[in-house]
N, C-alpha and C. Protein backbone atom coordinates (compact mmCIF):
# COMPACT_ATOMS: atom_id res chain seq x y z
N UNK A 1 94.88 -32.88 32.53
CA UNK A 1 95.75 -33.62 33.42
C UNK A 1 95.46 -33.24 34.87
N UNK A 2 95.16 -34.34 35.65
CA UNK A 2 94.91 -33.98 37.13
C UNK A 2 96.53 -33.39 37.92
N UNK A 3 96.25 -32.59 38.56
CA UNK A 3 97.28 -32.11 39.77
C UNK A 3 97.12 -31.66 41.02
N UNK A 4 97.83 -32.05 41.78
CA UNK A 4 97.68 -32.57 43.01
C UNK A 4 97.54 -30.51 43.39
N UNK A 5 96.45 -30.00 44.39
CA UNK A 5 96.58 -28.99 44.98
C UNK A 5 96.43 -29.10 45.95
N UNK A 6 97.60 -28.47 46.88
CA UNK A 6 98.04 -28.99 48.38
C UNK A 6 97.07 -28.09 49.19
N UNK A 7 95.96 -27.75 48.97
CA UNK A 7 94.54 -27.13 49.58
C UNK A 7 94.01 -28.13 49.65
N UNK A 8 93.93 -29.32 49.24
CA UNK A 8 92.64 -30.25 49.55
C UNK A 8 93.36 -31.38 50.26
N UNK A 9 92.63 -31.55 51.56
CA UNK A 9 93.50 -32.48 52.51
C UNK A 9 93.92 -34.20 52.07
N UNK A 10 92.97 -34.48 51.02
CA UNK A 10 93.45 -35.83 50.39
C UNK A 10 94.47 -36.23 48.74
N UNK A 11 94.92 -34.61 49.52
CA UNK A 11 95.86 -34.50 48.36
C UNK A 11 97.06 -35.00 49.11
N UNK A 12 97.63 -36.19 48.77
CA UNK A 12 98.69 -36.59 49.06
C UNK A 12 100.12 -36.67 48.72
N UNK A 13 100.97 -36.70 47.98
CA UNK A 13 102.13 -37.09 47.05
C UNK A 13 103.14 -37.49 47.46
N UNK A 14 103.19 -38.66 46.60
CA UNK A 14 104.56 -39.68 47.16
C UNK A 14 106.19 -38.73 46.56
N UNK A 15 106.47 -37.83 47.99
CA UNK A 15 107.42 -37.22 47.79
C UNK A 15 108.14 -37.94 49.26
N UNK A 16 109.73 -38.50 48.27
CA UNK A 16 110.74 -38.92 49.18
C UNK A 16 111.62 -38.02 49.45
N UNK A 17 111.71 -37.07 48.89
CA UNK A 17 113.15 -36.13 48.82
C UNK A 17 113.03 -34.55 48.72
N UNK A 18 113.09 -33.76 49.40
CA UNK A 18 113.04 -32.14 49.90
C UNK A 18 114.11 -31.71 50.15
N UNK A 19 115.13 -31.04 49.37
CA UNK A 19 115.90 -30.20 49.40
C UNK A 19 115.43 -28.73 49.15
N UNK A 20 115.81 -28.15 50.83
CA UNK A 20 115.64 -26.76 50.87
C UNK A 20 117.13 -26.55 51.67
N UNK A 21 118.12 -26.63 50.90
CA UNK A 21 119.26 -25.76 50.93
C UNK A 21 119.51 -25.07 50.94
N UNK A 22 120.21 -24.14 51.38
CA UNK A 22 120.55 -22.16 51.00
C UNK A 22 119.01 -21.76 51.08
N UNK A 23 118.23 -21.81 51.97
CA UNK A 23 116.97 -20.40 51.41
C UNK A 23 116.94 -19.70 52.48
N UNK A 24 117.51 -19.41 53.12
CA UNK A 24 117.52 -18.74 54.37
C UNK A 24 116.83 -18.99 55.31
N UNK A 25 115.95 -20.03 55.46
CA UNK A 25 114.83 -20.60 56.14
C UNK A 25 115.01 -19.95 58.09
N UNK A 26 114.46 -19.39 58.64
CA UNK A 26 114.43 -19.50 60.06
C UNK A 26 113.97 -20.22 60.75
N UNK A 27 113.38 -21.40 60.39
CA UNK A 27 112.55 -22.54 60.87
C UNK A 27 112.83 -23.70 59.46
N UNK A 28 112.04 -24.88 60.43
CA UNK A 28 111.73 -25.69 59.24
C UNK A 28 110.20 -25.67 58.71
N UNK A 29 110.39 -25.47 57.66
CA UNK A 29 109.06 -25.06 56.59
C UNK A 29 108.22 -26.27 57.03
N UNK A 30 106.79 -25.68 57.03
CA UNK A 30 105.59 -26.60 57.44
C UNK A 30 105.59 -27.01 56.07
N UNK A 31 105.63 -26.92 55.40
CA UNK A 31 104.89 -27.27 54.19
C UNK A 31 105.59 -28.85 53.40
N UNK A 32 106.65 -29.52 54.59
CA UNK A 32 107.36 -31.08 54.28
C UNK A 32 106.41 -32.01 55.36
N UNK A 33 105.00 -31.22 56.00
CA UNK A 33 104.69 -32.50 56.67
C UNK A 33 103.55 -33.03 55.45
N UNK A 34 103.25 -32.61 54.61
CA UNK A 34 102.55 -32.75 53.08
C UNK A 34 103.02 -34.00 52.99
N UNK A 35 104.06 -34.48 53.13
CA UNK A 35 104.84 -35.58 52.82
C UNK A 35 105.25 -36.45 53.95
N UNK A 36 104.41 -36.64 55.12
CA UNK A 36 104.68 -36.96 56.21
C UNK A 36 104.49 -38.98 55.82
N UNK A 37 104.26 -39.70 54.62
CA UNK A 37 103.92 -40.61 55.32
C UNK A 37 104.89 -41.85 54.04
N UNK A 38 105.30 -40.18 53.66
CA UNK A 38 106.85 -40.84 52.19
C UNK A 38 107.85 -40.35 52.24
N UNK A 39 108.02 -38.95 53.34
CA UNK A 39 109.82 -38.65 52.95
C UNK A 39 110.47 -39.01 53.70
N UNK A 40 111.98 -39.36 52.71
CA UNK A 40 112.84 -40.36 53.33
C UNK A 40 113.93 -39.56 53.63
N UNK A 41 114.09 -38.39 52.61
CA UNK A 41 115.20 -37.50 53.00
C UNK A 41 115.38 -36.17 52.92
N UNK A 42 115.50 -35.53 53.79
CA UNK A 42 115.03 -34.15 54.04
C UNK A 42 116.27 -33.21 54.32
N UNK A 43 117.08 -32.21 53.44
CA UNK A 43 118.18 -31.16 52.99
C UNK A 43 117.86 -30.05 53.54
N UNK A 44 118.42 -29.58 54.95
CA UNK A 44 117.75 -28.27 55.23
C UNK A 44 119.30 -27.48 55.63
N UNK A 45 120.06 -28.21 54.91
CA UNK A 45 121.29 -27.31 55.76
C UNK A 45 121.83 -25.93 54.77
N UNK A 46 122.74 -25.22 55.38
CA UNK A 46 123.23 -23.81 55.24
C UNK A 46 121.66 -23.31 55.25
N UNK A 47 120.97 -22.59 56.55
CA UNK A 47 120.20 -21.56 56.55
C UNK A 47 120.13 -21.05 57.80
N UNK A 48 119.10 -20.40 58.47
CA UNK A 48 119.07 -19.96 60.03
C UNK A 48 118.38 -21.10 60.70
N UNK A 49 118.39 -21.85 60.84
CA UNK A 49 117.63 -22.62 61.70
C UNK A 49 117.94 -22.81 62.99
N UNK A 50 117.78 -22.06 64.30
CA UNK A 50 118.03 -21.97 65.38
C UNK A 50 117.37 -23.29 66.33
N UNK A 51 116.35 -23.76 66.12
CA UNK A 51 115.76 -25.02 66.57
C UNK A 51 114.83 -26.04 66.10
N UNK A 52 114.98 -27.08 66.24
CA UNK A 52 113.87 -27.74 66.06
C UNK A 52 112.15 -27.81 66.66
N UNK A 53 111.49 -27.94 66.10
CA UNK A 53 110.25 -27.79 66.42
C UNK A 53 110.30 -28.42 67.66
N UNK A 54 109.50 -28.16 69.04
CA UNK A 54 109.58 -28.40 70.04
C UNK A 54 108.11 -28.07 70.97
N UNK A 55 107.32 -28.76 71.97
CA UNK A 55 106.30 -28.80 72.19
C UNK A 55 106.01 -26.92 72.66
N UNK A 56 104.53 -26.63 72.32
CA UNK A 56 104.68 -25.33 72.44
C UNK A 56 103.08 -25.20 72.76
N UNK A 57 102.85 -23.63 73.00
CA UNK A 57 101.50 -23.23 73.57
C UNK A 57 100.41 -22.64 72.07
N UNK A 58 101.76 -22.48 71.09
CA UNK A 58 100.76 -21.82 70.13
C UNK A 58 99.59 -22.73 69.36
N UNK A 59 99.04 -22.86 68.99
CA UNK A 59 97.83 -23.69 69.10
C UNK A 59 98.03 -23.56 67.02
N UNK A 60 98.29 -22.69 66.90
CA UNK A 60 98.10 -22.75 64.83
C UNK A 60 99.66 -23.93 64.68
N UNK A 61 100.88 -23.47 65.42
CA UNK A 61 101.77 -24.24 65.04
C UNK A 61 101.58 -25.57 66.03
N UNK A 62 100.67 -25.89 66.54
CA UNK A 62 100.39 -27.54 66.85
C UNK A 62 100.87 -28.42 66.22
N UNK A 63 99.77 -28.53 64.43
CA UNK A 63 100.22 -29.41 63.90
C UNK A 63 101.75 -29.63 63.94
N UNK A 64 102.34 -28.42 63.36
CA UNK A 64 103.80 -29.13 63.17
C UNK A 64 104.05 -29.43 64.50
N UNK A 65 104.28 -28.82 65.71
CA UNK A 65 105.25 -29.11 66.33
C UNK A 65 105.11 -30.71 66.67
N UNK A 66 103.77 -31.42 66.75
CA UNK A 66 103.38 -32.40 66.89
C UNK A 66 103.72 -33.62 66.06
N UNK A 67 103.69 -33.36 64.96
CA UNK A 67 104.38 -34.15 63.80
C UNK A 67 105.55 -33.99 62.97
N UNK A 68 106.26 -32.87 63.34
CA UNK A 68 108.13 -33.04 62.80
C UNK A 68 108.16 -34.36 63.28
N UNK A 69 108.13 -34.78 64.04
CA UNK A 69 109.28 -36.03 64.74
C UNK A 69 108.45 -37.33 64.44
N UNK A 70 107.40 -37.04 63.64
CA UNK A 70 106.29 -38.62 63.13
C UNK A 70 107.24 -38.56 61.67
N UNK A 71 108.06 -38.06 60.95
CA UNK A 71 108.20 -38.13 59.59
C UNK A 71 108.93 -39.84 59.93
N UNK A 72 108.45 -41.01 60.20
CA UNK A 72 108.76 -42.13 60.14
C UNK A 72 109.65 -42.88 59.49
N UNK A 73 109.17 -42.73 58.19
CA UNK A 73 110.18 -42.95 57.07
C UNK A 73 111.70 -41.90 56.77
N UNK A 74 111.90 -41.39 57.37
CA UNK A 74 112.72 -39.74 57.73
C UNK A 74 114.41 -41.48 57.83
N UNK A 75 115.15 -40.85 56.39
CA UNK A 75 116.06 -41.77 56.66
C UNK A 75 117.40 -40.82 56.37
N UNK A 76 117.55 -40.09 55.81
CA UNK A 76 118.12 -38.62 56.26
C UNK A 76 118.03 -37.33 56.38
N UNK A 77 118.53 -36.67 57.23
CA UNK A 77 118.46 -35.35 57.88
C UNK A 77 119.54 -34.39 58.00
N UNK A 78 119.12 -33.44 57.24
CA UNK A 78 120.68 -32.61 56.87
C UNK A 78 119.85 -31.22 57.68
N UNK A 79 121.30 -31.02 58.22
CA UNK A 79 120.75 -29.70 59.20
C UNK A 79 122.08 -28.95 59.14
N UNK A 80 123.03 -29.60 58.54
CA UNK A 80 124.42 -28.66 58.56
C UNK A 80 124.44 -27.06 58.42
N UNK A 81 125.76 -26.82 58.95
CA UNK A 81 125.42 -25.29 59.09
C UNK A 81 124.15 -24.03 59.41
N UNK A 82 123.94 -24.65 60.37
CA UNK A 82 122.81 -23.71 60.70
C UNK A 82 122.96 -23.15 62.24
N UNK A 83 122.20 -23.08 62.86
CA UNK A 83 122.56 -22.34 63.94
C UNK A 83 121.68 -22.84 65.09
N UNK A 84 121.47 -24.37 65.30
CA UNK A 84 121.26 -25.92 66.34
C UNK A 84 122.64 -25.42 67.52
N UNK A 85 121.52 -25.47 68.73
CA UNK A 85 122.76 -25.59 69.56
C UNK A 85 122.20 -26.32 70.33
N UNK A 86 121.46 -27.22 70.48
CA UNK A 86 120.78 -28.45 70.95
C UNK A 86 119.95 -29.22 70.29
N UNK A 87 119.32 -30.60 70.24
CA UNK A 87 118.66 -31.27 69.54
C UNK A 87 117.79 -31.82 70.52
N UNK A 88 116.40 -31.56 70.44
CA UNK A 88 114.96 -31.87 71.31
C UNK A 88 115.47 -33.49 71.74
N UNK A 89 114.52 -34.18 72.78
CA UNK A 89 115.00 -35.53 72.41
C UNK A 89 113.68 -35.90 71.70
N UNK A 90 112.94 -35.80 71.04
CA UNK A 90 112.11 -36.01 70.39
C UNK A 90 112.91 -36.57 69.32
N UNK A 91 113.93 -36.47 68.92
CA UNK A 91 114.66 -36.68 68.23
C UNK A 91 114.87 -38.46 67.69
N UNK A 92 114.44 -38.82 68.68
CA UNK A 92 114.86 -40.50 68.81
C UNK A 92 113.70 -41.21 68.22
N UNK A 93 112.54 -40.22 67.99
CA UNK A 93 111.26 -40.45 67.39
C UNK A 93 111.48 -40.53 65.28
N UNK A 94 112.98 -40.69 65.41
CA UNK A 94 113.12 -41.01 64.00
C UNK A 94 113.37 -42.60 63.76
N UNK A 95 112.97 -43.19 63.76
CA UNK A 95 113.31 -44.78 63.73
C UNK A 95 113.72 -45.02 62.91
N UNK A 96 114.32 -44.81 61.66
CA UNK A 96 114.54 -45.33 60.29
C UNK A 96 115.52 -44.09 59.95
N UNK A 97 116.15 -43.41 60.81
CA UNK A 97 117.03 -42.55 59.80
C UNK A 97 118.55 -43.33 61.05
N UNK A 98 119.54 -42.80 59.59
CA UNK A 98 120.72 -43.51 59.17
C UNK A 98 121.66 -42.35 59.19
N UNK A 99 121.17 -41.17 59.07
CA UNK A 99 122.28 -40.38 58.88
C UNK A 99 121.44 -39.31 58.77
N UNK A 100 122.26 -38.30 60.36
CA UNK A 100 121.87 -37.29 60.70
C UNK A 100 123.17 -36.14 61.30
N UNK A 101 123.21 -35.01 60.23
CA UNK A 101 124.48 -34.27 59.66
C UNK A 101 124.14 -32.93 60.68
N UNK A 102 124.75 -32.48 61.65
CA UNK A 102 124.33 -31.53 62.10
C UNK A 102 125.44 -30.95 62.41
N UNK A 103 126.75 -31.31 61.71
CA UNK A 103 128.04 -30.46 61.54
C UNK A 103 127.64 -28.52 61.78
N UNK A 104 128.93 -28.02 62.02
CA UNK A 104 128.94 -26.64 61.63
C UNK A 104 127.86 -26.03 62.11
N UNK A 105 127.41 -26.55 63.30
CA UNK A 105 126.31 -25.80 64.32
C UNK A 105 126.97 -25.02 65.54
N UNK A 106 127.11 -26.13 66.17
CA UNK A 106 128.12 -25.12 67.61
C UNK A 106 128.36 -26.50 68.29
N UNK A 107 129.45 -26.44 69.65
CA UNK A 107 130.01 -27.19 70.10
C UNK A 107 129.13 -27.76 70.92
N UNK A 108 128.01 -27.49 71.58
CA UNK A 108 127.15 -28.38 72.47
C UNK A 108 126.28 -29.41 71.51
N UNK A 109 126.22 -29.48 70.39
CA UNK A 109 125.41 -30.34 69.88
C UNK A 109 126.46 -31.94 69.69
N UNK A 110 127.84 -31.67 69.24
CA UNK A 110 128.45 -32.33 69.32
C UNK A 110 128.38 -33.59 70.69
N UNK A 111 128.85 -32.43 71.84
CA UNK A 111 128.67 -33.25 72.89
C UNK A 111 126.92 -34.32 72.97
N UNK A 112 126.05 -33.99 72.80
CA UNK A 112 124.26 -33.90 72.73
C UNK A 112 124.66 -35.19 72.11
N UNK A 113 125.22 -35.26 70.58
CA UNK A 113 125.59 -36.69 70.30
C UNK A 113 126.38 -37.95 70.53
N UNK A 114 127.24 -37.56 71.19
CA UNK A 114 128.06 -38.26 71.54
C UNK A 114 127.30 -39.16 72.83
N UNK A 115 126.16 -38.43 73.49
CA UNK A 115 125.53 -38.60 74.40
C UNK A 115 124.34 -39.79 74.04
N UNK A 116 123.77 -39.49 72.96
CA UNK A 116 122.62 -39.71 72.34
C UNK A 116 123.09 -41.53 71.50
N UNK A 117 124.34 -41.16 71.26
CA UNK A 117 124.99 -42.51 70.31
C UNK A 117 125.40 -43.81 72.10
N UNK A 118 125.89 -42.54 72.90
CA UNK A 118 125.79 -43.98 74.27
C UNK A 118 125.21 -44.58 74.62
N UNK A 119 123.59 -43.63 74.90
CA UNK A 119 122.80 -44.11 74.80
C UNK A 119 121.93 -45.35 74.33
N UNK A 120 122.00 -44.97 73.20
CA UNK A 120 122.04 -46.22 72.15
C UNK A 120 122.80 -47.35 72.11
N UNK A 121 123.75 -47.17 72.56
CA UNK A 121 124.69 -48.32 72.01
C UNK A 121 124.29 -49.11 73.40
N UNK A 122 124.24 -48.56 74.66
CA UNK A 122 123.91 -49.43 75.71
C UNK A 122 122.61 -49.91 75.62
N UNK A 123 121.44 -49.86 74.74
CA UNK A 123 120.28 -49.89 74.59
C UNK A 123 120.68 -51.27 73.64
N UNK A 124 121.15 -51.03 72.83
CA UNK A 124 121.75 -52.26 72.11
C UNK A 124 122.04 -53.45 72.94
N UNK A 125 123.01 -52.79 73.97
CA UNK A 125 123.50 -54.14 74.73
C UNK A 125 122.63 -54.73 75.34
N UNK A 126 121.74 -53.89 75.76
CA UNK A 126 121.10 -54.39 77.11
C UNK A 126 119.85 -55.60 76.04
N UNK A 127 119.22 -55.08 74.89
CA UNK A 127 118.46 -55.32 73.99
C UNK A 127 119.45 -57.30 73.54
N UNK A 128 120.24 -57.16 73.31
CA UNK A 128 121.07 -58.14 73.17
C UNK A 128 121.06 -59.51 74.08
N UNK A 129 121.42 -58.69 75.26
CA UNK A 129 121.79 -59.90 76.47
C UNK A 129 120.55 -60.14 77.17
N UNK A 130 119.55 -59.74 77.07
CA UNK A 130 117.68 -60.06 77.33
C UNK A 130 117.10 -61.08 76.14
N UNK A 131 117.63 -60.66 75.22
CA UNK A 131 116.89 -61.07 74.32
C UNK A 131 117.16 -63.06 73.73
């Protein structure tokens, strides 16, 4: 029986769904951009996750930092309880997600959304009355 070994770069797998709940994670694990061009929903809440991947100098974490925010198909995002006290705006580079849980972080992210949803909604309008 063939199986897919994630050493060979045309190893692909149609994985929609990654739950890494509870593992104590301090980052988000490189190992969900494997699935960069099928997952739809991605479980990373209760762990340490202090930030999202964000543009950087280190040259090995390139890839990711470069492609967290390509997961395209990315239609939910669980980040609850973790320890987010801002959200990159790279963030808006999710086009297709529907629901993004970032409860039980801290009080500036709250505000970050409330910001991020005005945004939008006037983007709507303006998208509306042009169109």
């Amino acid at each position: 029986m063939f199986r897919c070994i994630p050493i060979f770069k045309g190893c692909n797998r149609q994985v929609e769904y990654v739950d890494k709940r509870h593992c104590s994670l301090p980052t988000v694990p490189e190992d969900i951009l494997r699935y960069s061009r099928s997952l739809e929903e991605l479980l990373l809440d209760a762990n340490h996750i202090r930030d999202l991947p964000k543009l950087c100098v280190l040259i090995e974490a390139r890839f990711l930092l470069q492609n967290f925010f390509r997961l395209h198909r990315l239609r939910r995002l669980g980040l609850s309880d973790n320890e987010i006290h801002r959200l990159p705006p790279d963030i808006q580079n999710f086009e297709n997600l529907v629901e993004l849980d970032v409860s039980r972080n801290g009080e500036f992210i709250i505000l970050l959304l409330f910001f991020l949803f005005y945004v939008y909604a006037c983007c709507l309008f303006i998208k509306s009355v042009f169109v």
